[in-house]
PDB file of N, CA and C in Angstrom:
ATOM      1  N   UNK A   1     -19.697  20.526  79.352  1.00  0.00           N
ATOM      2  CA  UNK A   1     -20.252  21.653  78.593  1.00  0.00           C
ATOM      3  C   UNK A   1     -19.407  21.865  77.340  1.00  0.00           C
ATOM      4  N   UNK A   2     -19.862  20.931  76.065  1.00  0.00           N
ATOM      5  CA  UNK A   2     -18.950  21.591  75.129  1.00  0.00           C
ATOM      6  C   UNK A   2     -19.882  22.377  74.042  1.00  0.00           C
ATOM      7  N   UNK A   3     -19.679  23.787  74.071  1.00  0.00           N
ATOM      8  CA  UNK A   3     -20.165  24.179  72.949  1.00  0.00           C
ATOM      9  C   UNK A   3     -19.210  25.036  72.535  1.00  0.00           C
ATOM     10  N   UNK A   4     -19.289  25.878  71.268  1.00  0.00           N
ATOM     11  CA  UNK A   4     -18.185  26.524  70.656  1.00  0.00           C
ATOM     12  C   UNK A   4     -18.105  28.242  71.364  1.00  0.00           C
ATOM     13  N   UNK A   5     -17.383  28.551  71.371  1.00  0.00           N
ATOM     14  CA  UNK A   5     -17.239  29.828  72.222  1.00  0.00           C
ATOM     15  C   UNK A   5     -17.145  31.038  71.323  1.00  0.00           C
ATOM     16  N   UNK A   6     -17.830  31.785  71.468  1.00  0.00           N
ATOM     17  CA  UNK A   6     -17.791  33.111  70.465  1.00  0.00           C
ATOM     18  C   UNK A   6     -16.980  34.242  71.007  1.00  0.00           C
ATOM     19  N   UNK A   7     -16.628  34.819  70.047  1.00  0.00           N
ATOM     20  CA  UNK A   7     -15.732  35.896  70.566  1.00  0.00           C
ATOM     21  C   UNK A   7     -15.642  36.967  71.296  1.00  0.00           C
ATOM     22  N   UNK A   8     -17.170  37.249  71.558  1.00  0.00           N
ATOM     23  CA  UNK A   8     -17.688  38.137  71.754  1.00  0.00           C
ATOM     24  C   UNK A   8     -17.919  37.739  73.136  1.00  0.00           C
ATOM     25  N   UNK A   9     -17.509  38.212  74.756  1.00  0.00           N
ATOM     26  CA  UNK A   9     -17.857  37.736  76.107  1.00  0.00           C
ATOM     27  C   UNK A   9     -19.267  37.732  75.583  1.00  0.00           C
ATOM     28  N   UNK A  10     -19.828  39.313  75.801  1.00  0.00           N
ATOM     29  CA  UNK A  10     -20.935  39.430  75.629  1.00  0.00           C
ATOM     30  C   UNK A  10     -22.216  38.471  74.845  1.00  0.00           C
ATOM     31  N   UNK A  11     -21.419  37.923  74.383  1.00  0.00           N
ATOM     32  CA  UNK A  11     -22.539  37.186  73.537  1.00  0.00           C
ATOM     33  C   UNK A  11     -22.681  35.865  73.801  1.00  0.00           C
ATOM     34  N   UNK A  12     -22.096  35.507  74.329  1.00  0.00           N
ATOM     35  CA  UNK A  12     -21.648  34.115  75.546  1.00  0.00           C
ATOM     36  C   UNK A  12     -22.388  34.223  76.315  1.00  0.00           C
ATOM     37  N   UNK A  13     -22.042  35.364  77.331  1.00  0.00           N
ATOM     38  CA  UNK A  13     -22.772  35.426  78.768  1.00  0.00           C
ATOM     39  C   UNK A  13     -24.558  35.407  77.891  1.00  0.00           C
ATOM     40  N   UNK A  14     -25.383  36.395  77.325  1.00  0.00           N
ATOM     41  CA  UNK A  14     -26.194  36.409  76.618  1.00  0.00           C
ATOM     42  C   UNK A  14     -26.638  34.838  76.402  1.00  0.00           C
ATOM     43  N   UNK A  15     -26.088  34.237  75.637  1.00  0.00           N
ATOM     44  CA  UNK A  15     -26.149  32.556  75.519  1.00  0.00           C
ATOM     45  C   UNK A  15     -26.523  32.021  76.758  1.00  0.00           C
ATOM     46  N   UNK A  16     -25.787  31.909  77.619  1.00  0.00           N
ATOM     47  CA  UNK A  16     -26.000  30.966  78.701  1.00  0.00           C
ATOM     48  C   UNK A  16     -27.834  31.434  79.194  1.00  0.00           C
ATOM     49  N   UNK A  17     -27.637  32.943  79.783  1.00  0.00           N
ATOM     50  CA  UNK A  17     -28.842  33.631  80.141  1.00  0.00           C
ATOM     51  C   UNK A  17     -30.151  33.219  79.300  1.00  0.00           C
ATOM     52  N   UNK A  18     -29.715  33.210  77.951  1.00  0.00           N
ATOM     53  CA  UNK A  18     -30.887  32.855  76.836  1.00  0.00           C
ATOM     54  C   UNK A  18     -31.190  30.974  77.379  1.00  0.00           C
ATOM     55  N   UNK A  19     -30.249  30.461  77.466  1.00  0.00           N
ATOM     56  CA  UNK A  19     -30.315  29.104  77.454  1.00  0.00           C
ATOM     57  C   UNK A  19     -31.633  28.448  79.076  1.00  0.00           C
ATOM     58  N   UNK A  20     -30.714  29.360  79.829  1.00  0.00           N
ATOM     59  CA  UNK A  20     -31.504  29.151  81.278  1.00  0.00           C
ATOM     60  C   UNK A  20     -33.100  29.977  81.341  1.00  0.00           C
ATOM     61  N   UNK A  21     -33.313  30.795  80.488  1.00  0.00           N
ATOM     62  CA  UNK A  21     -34.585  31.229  80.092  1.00  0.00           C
ATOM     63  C   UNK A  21     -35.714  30.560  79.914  1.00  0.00           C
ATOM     64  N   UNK A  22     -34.851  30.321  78.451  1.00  0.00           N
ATOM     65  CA  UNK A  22     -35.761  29.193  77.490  1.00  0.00           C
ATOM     66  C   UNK A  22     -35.483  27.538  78.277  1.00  0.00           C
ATOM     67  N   UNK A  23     -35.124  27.446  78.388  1.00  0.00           N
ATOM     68  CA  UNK A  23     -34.786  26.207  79.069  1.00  0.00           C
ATOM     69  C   UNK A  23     -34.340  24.859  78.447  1.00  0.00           C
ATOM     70  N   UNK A  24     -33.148  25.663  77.487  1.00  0.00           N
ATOM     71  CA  UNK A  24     -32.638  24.570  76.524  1.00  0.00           C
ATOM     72  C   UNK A  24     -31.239  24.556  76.279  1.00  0.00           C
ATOM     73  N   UNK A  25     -30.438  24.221  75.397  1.00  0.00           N
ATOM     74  CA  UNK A  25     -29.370  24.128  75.717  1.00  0.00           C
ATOM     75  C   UNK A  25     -28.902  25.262  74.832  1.00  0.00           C
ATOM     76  N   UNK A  26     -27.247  25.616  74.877  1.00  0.00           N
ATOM     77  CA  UNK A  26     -26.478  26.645  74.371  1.00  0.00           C
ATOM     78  C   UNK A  26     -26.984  26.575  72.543  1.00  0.00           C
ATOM     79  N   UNK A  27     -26.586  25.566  72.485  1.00  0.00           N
ATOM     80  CA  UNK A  27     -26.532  24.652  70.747  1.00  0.00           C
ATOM     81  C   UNK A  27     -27.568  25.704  70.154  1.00  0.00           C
ATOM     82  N   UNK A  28     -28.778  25.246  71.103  1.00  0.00           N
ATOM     83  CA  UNK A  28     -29.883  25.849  70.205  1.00  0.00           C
ATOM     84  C   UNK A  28     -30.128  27.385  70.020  1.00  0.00           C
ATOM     85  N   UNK A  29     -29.763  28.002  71.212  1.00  0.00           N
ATOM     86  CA  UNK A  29     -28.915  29.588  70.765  1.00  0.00           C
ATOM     87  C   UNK A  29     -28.271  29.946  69.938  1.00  0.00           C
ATOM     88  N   UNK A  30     -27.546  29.108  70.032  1.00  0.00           N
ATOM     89  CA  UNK A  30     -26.316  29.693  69.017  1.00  0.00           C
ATOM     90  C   UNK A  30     -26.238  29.385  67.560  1.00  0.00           C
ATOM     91  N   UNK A  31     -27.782  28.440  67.990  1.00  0.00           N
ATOM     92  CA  UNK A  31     -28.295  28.152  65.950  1.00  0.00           C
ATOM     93  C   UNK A  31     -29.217  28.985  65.541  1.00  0.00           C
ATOM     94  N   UNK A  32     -29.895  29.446  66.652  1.00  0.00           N
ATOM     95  CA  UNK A  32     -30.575  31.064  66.386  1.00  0.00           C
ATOM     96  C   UNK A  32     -30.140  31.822  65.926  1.00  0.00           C
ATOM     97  N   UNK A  33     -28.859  31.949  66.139  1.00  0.00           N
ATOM     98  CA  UNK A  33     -28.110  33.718  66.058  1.00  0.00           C
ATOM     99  C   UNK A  33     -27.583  33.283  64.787  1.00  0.00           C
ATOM    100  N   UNK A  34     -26.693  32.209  64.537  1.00  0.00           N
ATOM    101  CA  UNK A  34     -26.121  31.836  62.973  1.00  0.00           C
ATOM    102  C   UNK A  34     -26.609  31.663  61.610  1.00  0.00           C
TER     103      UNK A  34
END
């Protein structure tokens, strides 16, 4: 599991939850939010 870790717990845990939702990986979360 390498993706970059934000500072924020909250927004991590959020990530993973979003990821297992949608059913894709962290990456693409976290290119949402950026």
């Amino acid at each position: 599991m390498a993706y970059p870790k934000l500072k924020t717990t909250k927004r991590d845990v959020t990530a993973k939850e979003l990821a297992k939702r949608f059913g894709c990986s962290t990456r693409t979360v976290f290119r949402a939010w950026s």
